[in-house]
PDB file of N, CA and C in Angstrom:
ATOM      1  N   UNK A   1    -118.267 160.679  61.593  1.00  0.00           N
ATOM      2  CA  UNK A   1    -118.499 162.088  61.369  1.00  0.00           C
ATOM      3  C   UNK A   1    -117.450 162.667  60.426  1.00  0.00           C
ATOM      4  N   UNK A   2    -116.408 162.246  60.481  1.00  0.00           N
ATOM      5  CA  UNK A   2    -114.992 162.785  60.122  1.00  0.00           C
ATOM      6  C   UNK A   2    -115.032 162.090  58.698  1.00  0.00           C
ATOM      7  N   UNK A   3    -115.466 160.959  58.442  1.00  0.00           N
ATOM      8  CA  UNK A   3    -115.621 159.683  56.951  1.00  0.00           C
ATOM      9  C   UNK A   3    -113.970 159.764  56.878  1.00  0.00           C
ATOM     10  N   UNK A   4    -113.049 159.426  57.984  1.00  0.00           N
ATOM     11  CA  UNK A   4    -111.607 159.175  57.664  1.00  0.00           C
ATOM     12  C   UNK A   4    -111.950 157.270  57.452  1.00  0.00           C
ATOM     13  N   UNK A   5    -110.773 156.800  56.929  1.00  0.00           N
ATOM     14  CA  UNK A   5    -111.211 155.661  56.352  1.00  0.00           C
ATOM     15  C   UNK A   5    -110.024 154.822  57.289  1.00  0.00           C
ATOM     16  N   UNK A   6    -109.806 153.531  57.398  1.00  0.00           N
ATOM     17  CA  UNK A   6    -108.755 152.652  58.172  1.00  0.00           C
ATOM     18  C   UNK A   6    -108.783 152.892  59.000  1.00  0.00           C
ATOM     19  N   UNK A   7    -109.713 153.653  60.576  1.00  0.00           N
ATOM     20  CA  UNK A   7    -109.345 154.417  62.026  1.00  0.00           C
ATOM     21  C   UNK A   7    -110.261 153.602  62.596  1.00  0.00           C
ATOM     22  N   UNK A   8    -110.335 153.023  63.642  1.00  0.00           N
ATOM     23  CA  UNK A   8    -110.762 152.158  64.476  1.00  0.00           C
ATOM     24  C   UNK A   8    -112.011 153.225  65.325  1.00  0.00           C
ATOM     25  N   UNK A   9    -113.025 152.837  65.382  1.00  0.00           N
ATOM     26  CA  UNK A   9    -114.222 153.471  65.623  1.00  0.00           C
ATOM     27  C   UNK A   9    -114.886 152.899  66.752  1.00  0.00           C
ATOM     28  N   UNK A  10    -115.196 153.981  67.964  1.00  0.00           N
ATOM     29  CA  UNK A  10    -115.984 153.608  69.300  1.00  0.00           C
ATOM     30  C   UNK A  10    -117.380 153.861  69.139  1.00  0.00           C
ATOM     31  N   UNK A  11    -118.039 153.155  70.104  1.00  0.00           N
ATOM     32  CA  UNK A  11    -119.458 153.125  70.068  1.00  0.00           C
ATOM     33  C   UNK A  11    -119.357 154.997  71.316  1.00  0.00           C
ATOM     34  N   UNK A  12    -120.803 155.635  70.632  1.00  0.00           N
ATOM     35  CA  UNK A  12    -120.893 156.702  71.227  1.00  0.00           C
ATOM     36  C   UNK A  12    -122.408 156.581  71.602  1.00  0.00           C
ATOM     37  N   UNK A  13    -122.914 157.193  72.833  1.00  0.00           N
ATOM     38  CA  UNK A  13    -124.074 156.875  73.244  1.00  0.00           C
ATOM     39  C   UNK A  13    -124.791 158.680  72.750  1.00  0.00           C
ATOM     40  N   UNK A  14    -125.704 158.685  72.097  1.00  0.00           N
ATOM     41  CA  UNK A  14    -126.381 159.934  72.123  1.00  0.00           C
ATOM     42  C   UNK A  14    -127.152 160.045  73.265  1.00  0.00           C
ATOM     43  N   UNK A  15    -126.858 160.561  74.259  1.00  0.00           N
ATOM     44  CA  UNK A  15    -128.085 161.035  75.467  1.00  0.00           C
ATOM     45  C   UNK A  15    -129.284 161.885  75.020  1.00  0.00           C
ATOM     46  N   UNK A  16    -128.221 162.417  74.181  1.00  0.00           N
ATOM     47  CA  UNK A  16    -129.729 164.128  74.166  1.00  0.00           C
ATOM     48  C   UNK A  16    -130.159 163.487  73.313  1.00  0.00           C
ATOM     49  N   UNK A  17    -130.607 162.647  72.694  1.00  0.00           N
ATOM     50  CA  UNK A  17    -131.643 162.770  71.375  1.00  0.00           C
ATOM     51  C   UNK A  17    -132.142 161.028  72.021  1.00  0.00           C
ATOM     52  N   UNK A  18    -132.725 160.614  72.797  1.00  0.00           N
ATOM     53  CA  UNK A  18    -133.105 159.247  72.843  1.00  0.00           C
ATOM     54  C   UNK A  18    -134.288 159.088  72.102  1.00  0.00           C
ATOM     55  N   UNK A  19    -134.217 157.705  71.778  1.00  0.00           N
ATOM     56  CA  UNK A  19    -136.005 156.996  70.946  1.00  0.00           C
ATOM     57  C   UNK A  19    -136.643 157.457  71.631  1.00  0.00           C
ATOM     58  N   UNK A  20    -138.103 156.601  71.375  1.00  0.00           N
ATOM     59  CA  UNK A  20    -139.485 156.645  71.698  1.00  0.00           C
ATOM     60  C   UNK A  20    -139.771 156.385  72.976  1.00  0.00           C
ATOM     61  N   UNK A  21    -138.771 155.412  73.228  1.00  0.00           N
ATOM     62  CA  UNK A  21    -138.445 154.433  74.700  1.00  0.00           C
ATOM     63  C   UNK A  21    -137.783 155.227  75.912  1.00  0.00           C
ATOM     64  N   UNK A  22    -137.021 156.278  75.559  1.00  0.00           N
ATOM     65  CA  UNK A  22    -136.243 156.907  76.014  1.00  0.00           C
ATOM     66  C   UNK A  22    -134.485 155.984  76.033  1.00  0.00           C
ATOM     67  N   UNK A  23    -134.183 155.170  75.381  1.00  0.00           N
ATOM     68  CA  UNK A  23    -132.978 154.566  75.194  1.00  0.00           C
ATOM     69  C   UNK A  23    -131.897 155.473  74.429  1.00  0.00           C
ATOM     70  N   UNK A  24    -131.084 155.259  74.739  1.00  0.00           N
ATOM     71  CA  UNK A  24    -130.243 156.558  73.635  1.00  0.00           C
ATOM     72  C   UNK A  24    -129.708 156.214  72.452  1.00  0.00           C
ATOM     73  N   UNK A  25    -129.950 156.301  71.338  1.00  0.00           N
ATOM     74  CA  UNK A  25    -129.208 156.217  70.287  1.00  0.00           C
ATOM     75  C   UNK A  25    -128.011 155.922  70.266  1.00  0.00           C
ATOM     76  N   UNK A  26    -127.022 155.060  69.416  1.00  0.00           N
ATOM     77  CA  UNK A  26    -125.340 155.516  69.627  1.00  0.00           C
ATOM     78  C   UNK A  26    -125.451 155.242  67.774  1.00  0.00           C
ATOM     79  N   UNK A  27    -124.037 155.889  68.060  1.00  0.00           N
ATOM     80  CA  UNK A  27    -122.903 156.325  66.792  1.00  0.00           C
ATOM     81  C   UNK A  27    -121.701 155.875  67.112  1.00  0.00           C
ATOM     82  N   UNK A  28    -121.323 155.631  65.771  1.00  0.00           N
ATOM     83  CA  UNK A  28    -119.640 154.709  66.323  1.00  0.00           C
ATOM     84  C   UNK A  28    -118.536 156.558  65.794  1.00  0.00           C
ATOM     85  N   UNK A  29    -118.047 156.596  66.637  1.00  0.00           N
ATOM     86  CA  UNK A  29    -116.610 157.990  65.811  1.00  0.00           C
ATOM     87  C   UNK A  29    -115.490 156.839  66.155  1.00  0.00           C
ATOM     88  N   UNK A  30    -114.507 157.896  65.415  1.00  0.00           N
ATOM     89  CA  UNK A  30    -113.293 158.028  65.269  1.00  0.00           C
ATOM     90  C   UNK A  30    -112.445 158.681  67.145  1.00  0.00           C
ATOM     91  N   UNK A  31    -111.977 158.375  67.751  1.00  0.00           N
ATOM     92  CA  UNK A  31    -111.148 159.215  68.570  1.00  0.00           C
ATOM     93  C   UNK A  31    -110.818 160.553  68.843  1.00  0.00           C
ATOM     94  N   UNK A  32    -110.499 161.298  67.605  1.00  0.00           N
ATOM     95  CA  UNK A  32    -110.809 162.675  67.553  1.00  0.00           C
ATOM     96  C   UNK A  32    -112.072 163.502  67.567  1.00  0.00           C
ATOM     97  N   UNK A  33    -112.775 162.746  67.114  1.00  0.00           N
ATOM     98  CA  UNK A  33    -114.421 163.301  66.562  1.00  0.00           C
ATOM     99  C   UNK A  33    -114.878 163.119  68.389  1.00  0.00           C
ATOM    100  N   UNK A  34    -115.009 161.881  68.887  1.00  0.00           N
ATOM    101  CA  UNK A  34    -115.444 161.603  70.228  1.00  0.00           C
ATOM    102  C   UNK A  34    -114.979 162.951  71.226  1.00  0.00           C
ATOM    103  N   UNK A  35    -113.419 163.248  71.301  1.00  0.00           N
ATOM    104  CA  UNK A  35    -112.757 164.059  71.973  1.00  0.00           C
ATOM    105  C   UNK A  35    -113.461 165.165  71.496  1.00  0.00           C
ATOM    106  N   UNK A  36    -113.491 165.998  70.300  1.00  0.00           N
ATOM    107  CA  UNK A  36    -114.418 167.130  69.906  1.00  0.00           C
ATOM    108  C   UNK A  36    -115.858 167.279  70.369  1.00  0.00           C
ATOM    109  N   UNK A  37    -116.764 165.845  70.299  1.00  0.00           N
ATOM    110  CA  UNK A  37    -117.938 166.087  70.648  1.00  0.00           C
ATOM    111  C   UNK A  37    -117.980 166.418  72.403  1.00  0.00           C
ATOM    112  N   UNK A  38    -117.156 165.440  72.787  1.00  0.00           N
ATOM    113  CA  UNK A  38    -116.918 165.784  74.241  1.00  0.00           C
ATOM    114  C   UNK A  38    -116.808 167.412  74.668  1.00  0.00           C
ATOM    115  N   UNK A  39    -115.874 168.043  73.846  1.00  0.00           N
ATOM    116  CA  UNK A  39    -115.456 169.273  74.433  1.00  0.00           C
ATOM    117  C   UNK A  39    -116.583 170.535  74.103  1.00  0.00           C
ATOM    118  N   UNK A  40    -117.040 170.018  73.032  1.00  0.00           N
ATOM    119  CA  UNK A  40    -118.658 170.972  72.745  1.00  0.00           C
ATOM    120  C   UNK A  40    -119.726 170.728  73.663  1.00  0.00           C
ATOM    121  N   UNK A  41    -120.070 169.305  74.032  1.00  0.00           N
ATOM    122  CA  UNK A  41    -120.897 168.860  75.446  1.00  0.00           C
ATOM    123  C   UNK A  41    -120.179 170.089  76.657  1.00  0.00           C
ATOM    124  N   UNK A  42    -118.949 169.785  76.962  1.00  0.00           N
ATOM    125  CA  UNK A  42    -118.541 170.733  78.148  1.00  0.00           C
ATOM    126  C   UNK A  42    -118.502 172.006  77.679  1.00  0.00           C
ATOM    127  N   UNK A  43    -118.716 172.444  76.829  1.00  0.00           N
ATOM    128  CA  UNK A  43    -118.217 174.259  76.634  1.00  0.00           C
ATOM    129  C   UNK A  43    -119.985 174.325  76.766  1.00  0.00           C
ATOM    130  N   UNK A  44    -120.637 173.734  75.944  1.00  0.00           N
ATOM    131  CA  UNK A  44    -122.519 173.964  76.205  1.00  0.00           C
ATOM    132  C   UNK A  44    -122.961 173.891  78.099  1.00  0.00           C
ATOM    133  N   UNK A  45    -121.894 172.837  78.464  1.00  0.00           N
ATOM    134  CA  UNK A  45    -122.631 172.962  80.013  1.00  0.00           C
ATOM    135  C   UNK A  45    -121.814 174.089  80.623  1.00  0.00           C
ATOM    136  N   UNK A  46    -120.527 174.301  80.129  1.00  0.00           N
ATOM    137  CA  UNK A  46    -119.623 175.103  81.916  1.00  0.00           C
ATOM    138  C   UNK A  46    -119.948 176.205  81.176  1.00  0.00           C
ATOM    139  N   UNK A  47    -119.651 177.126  80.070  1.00  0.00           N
ATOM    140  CA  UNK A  47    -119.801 178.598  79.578  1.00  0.00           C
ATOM    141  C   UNK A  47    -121.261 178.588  79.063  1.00  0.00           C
ATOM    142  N   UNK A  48    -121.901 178.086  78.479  1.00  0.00           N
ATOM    143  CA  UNK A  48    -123.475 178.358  77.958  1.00  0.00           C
ATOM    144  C   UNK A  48    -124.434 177.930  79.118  1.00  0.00           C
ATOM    145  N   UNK A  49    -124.240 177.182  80.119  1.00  0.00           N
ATOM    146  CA  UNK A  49    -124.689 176.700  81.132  1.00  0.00           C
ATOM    147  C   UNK A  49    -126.207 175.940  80.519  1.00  0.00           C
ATOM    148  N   UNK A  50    -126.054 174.968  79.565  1.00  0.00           N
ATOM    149  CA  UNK A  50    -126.719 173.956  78.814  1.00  0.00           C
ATOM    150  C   UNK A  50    -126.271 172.762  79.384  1.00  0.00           C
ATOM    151  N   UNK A  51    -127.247 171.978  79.907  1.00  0.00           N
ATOM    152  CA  UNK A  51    -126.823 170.568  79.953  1.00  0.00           C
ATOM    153  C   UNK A  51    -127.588 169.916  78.861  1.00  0.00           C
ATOM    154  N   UNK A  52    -127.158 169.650  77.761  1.00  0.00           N
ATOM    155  CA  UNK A  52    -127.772 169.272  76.591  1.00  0.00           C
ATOM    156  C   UNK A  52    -128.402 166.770  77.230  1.00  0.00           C
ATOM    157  N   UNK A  53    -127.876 166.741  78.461  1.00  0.00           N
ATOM    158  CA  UNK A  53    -128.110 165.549  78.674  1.00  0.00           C
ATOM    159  C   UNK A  53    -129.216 165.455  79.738  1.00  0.00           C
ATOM    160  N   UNK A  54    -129.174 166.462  80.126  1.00  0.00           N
ATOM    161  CA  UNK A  54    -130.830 166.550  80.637  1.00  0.00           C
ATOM    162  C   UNK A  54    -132.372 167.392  80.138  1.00  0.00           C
ATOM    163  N   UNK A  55    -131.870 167.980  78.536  1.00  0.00           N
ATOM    164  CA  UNK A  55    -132.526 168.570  77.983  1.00  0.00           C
ATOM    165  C   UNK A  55    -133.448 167.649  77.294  1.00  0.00           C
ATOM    166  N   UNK A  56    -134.722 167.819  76.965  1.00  0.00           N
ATOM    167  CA  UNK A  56    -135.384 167.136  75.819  1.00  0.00           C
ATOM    168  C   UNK A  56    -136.014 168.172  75.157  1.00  0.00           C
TER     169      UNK A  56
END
């Protein structure tokens, strides 16, 4: 997400957006990017009261 270059990259599972199958997509981030997406997942569920992982 970040396109930083030399940073060691984790596999990320997309819940909210699965295939056809219902399997979830993944994306590899960076550490920071993961920690950010994380904290937008929790600000959408505890203050917007979105659970974007049981949404379709």
């Amino acid at each position: 997400m970040c396109q930083q270059k030399g940073v060691e990259l984790t596999e990320h599972h997309i819940v909210e957006a699965p295939d056809e199958n219902g399997k979830p997509h993944s994306i590899d981030l960076c550490s920071d990017c993961h920690t950010k997406h994380e904290r937008y997942r929790n600000y959408l569920r505890d203050i917007c009261h979105i659970d974007i992982d049981k949404t379709k």
